[in-house]
C-alpha atoms as a PDB file:
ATOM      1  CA  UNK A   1     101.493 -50.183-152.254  1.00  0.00           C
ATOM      2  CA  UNK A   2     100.520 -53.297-154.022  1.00  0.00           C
ATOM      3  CA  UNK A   3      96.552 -52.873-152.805  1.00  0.00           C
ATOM      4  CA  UNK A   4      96.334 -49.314-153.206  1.00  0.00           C
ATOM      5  CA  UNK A   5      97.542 -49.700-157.769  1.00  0.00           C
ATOM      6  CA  UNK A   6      95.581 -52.653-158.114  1.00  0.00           C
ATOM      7  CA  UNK A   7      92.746 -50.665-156.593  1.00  0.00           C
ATOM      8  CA  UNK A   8      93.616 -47.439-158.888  1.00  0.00           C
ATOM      9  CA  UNK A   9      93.950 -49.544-161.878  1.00  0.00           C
ATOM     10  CA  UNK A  10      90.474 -51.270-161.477  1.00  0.00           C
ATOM     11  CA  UNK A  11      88.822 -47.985-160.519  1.00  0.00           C
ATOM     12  CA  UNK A  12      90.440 -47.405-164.476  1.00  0.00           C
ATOM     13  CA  UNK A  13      88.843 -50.168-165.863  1.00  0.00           C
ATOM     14  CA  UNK A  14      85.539 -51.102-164.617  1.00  0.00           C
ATOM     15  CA  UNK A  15      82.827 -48.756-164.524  1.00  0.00           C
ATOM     16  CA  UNK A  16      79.936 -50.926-164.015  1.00  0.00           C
ATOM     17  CA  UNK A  17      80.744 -52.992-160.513  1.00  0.00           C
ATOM     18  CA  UNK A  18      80.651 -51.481-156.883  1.00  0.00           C
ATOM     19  CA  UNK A  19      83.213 -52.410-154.729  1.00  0.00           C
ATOM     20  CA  UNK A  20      83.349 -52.684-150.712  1.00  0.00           C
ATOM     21  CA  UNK A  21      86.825 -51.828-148.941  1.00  0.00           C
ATOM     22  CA  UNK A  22      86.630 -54.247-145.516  1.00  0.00           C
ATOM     23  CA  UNK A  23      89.149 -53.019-142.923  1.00  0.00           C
ATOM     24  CA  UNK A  24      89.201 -54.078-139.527  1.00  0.00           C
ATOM     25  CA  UNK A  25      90.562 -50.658-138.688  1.00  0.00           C
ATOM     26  CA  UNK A  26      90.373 -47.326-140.235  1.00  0.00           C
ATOM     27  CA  UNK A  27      92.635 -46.537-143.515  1.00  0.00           C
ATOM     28  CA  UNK A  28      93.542 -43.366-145.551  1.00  0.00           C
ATOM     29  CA  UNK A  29      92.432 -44.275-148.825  1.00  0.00           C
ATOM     30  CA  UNK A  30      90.587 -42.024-151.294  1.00  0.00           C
ATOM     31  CA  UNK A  31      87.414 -43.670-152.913  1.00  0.00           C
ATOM     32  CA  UNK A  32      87.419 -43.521-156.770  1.00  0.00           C
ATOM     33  CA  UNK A  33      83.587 -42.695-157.240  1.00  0.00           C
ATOM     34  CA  UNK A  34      80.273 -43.422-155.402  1.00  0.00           C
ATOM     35  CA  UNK A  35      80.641 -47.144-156.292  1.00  0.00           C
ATOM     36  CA  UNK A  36      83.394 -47.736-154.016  1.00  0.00           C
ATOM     37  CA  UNK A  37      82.275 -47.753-150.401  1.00  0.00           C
ATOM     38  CA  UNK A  38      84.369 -48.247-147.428  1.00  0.00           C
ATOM     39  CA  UNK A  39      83.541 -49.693-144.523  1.00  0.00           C
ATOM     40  CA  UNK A  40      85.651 -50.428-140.882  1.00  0.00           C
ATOM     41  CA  UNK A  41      84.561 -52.076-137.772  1.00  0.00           C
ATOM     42  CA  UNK A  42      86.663 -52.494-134.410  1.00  0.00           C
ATOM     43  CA  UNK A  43      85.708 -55.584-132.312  1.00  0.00           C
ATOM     44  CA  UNK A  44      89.329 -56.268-131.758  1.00  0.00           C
ATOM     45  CA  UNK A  45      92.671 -54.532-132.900  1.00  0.00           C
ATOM     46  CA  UNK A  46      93.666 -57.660-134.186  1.00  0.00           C
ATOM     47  CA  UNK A  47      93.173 -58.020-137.724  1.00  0.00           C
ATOM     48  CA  UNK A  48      93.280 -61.798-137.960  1.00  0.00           C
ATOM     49  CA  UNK A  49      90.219 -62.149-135.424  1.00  0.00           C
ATOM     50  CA  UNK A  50      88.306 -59.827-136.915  1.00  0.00           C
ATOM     51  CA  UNK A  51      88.755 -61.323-140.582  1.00  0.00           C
ATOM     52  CA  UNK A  52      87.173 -64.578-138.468  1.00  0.00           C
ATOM     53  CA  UNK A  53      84.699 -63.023-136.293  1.00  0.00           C
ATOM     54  CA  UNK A  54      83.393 -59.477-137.714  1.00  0.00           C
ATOM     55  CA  UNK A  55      83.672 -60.042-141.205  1.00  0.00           C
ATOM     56  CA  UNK A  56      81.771 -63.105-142.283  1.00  0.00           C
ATOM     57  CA  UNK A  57      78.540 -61.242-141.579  1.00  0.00           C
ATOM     58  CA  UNK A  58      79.363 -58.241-143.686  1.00  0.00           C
ATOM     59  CA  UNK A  59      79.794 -60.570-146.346  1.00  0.00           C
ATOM     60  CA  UNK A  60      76.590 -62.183-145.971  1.00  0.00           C
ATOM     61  CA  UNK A  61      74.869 -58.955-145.062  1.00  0.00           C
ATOM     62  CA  UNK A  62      76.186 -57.145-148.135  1.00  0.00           C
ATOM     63  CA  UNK A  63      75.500 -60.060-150.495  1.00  0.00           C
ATOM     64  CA  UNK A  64      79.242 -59.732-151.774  1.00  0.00           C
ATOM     65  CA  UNK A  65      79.614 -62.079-154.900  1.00  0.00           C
ATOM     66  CA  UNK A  66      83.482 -62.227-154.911  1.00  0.00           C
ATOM     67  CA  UNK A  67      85.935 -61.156-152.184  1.00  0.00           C
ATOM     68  CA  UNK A  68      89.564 -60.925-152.960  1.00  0.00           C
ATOM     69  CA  UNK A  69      91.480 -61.124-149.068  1.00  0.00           C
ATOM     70  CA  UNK A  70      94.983 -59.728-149.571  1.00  0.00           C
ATOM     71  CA  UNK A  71      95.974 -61.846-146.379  1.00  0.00           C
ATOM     72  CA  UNK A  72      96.897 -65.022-146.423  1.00  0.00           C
ATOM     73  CA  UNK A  73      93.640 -66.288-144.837  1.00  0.00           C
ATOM     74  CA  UNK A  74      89.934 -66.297-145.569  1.00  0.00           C
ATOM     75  CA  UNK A  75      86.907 -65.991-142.753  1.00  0.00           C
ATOM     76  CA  UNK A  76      85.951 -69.488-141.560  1.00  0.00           C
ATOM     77  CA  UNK A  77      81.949 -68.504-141.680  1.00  0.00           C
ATOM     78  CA  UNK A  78      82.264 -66.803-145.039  1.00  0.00           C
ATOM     79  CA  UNK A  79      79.336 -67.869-147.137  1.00  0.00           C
ATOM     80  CA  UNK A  80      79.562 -70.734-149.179  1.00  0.00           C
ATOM     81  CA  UNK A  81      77.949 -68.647-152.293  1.00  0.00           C
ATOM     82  CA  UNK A  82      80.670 -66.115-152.152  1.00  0.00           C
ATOM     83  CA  UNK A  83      83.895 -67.071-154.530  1.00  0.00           C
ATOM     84  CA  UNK A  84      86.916 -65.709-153.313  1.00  0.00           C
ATOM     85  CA  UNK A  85      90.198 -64.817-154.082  1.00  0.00           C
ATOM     86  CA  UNK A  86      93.488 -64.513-152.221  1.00  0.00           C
ATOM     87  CA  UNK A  87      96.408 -63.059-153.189  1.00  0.00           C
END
């Protein structure tokens, strides 16, 4: 619940960013605008691997500036340009 009105509220606010959803499974979750883009992978069913081995390279692939992890842990490999957030 907490994601998904932080999510609507910045969809509110910002109309100039784009924003990638990282999931390491699918999720029901309607996309604001073309902007926002969503994007799951599966190497593992275990979240907390796939934060570590899947999801530095999307980072670095997508040239994300900030990511904001709503776990309590960030990748390992992330790229060292990248700020990031956790909450």
């Amino acid at each position: 619940m907490y994601v998904r009105s932080v999510l609507s509220e910045l969809s509110k606010i910002d109309h100039e960013n784009e924003y990638i959803l990282y999931a390491h499974k699918d999720f029901d979750y309607k996309l604001p605008n073309s902007r926002w883009q969503k994007k799951t992978g599966a190497l593992t069913r275990y979240g907390s691997v796939w934060i570590q081995s899947e999801l530095p390279f999307w980072i670095k692939r997508d040239k994300i500036d900030i990511f904001w992890g709503t776990q309590h842990n960030l990748p390992i490999l992330m790229p060292k340009k990248t700020k990031a957030v956790l909450t």
